[in-house]
Protein backbone atom coordinates (compact mmCIF):
# COMPACT_ATOMS: atom_id res chain seq x y z
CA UNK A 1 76.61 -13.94 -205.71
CA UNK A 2 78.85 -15.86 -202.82
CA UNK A 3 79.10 -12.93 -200.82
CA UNK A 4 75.33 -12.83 -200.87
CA UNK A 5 74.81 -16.94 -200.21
CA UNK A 6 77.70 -16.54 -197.47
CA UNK A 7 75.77 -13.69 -196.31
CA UNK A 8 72.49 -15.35 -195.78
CA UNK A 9 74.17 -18.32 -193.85
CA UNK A 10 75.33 -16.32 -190.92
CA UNK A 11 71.99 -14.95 -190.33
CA UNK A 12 70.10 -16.71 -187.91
CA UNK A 13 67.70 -18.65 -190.31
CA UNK A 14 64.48 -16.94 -188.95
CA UNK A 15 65.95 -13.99 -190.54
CA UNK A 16 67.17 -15.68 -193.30
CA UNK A 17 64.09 -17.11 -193.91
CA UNK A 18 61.91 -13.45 -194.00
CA UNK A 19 64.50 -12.01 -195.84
CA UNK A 20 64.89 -14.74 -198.84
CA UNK A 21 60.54 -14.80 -198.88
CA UNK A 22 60.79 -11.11 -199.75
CA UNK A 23 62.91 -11.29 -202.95
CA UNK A 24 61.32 -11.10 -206.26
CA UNK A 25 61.24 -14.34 -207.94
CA UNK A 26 63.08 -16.89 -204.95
CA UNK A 27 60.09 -15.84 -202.99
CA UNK A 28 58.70 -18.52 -200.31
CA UNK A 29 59.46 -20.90 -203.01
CA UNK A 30 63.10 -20.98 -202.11
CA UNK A 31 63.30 -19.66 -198.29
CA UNK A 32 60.78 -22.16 -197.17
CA UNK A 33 62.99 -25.24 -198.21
CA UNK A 34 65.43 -23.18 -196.94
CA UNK A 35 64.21 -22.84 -193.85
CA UNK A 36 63.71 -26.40 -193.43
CA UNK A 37 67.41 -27.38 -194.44
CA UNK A 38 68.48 -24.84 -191.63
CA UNK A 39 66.77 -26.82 -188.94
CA UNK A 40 63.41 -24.91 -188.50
CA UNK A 41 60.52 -26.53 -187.79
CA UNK A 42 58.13 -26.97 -191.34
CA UNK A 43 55.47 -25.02 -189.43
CA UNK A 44 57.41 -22.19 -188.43
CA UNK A 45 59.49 -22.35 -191.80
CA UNK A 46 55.87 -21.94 -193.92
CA UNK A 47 54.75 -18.98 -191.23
CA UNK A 48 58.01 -16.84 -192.10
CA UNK A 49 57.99 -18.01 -195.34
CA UNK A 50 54.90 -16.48 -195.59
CA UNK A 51 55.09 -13.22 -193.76
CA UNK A 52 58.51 -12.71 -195.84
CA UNK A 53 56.61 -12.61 -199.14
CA UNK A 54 53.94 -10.42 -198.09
CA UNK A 55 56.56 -7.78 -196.63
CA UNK A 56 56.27 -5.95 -200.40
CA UNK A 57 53.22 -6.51 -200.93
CA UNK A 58 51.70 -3.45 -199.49
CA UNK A 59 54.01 -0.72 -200.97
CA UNK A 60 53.48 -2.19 -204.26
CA UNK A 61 50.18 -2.10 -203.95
CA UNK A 62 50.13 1.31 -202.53
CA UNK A 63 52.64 2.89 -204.76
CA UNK A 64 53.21 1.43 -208.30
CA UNK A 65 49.64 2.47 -209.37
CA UNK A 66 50.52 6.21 -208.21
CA UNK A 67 53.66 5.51 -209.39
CA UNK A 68 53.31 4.28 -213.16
CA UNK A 69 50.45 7.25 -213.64
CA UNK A 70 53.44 9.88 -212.85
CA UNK A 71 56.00 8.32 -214.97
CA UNK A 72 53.68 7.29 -217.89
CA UNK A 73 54.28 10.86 -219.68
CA UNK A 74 57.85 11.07 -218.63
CA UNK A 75 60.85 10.11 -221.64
CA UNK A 76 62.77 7.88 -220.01
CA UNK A 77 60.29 5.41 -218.07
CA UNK A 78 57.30 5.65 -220.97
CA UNK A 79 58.80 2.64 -222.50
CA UNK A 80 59.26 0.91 -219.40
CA UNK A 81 55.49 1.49 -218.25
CA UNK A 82 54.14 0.48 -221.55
CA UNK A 83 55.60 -2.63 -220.91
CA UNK A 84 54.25 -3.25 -217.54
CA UNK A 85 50.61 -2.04 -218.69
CA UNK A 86 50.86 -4.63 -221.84
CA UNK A 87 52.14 -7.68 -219.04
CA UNK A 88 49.06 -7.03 -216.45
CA UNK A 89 46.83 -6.95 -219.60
CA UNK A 90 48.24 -10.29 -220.76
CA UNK A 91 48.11 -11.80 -217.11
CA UNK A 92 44.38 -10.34 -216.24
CA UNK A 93 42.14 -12.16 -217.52
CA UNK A 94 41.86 -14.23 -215.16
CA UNK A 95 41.69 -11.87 -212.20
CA UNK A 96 39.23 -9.75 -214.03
CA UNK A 97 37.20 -12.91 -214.27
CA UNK A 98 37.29 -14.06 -210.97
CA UNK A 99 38.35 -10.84 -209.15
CA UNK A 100 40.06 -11.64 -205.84
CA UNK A 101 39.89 -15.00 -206.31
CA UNK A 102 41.32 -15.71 -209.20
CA UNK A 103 44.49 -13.63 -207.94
CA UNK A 104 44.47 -15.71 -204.82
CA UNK A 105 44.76 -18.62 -207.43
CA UNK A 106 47.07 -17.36 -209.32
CA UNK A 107 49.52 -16.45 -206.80
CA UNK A 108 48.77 -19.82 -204.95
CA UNK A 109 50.46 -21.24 -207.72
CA UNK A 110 54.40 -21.68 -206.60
CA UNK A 111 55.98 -21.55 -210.24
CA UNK A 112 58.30 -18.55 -211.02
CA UNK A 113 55.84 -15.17 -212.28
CA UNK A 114 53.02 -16.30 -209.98
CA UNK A 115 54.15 -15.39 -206.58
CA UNK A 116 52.58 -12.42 -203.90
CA UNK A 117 55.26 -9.65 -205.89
CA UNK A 118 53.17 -10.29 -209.62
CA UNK A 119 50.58 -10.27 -207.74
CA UNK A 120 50.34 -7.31 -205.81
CA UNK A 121 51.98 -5.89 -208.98
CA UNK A 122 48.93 -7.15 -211.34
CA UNK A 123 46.41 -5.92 -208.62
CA UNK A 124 48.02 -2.50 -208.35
CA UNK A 125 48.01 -2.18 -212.14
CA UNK A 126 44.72 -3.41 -212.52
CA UNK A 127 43.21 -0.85 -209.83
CA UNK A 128 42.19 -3.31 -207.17
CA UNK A 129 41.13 -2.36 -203.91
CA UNK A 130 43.91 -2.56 -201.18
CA UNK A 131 41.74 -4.81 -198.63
CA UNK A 132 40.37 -7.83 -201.25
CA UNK A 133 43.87 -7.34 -203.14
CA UNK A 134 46.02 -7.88 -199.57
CA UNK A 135 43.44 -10.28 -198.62
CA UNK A 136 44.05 -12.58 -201.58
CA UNK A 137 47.72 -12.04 -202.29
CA UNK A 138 48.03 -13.47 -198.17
CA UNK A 139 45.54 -16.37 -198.83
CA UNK A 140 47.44 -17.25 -202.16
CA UNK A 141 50.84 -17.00 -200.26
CA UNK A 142 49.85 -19.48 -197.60
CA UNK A 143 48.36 -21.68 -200.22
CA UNK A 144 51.47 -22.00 -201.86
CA UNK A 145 53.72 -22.13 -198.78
CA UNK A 146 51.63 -25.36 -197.72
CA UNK A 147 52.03 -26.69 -200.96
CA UNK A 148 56.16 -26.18 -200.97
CA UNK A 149 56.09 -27.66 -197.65
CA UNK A 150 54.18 -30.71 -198.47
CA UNK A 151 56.78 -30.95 -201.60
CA UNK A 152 59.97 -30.24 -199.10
CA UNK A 153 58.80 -32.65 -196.69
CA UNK A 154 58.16 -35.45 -199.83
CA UNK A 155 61.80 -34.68 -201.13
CA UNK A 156 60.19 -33.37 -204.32
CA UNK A 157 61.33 -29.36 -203.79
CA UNK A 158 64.82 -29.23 -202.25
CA UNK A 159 67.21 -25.97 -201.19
CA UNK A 160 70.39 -27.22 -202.46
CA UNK A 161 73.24 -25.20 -200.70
């Protein structure tokens, strides 16, 4: 895990900042602060912060569905789609509710399992068109990178290196 920290610190922190926005789970939730404790402005912090996150979205919208259909009769990954199928049923009622919107909500909310990667995943497995699901996932991302900047820029949500 050093060699990985150590790693990130001698990219230049726009790069940094993409690449940390991208992971499952950190997500913009830990490269914005980031970003902001390398010296970037908040703007430009919450604009790669936001662009990082959405980098998977589109192959996991585009491919899990596909994906999960081919390996659903296969040995080794049944057990492992069974689980994924029983997760988006116990996270969709709220985006079957609302549609879009309610996964725009639910990924504005910056608490781990909520970010654009459950989303997209959640839209994927739930069938969702690619335009309204991309659509949201973005407007839920930049929702929640304004409200980690707000909290960065308080003191409240740190990157402690």
């Amino acid at each position: 895990m050093d060699t990985i920290i150590s790693w990130v610190y001698e990219l230049p922190p726009e790069l940094a900042v993409l690449l940390i926005a991208a992971l499952p789970v950190v997500e913009l939730r830990g490269a914005i602060p980031f970003g902001i404790f390398a010296g970037l402005h908040p703007a430009w912090a919450w604009a790669l912060g936001v662009a990082g996150s959405m980098l998977p979205v589109a192959p996991i919208l585009l491919a899990l569905g596909p994906l999960c259909r081919a390996l659903r009769g296969t040995r080794g990954f049944r057990t492992i789609v069974a689980a994924l199928d029983r997760y988006s049923r116990g996270r969709s009622g709220q985006i079957r509710r609302y549609g879009p919107y309610g996964l725009m909500l639910l990924v504005a909310v910056p608490l781990p399992s909520t970010g654009a990667w459950t989303g997209a995943i959640l839209a994927s497995l739930l069938g969702l068109r690619l335009g309204p699901a991309f659509a949201a996932i973005l407007a839920g991302s930049g929702l929640a990178g304004a409200a980690v900047v707000a909290l960065a820029l308080l003191g409240l949500w740190a990157f402690m290196p």
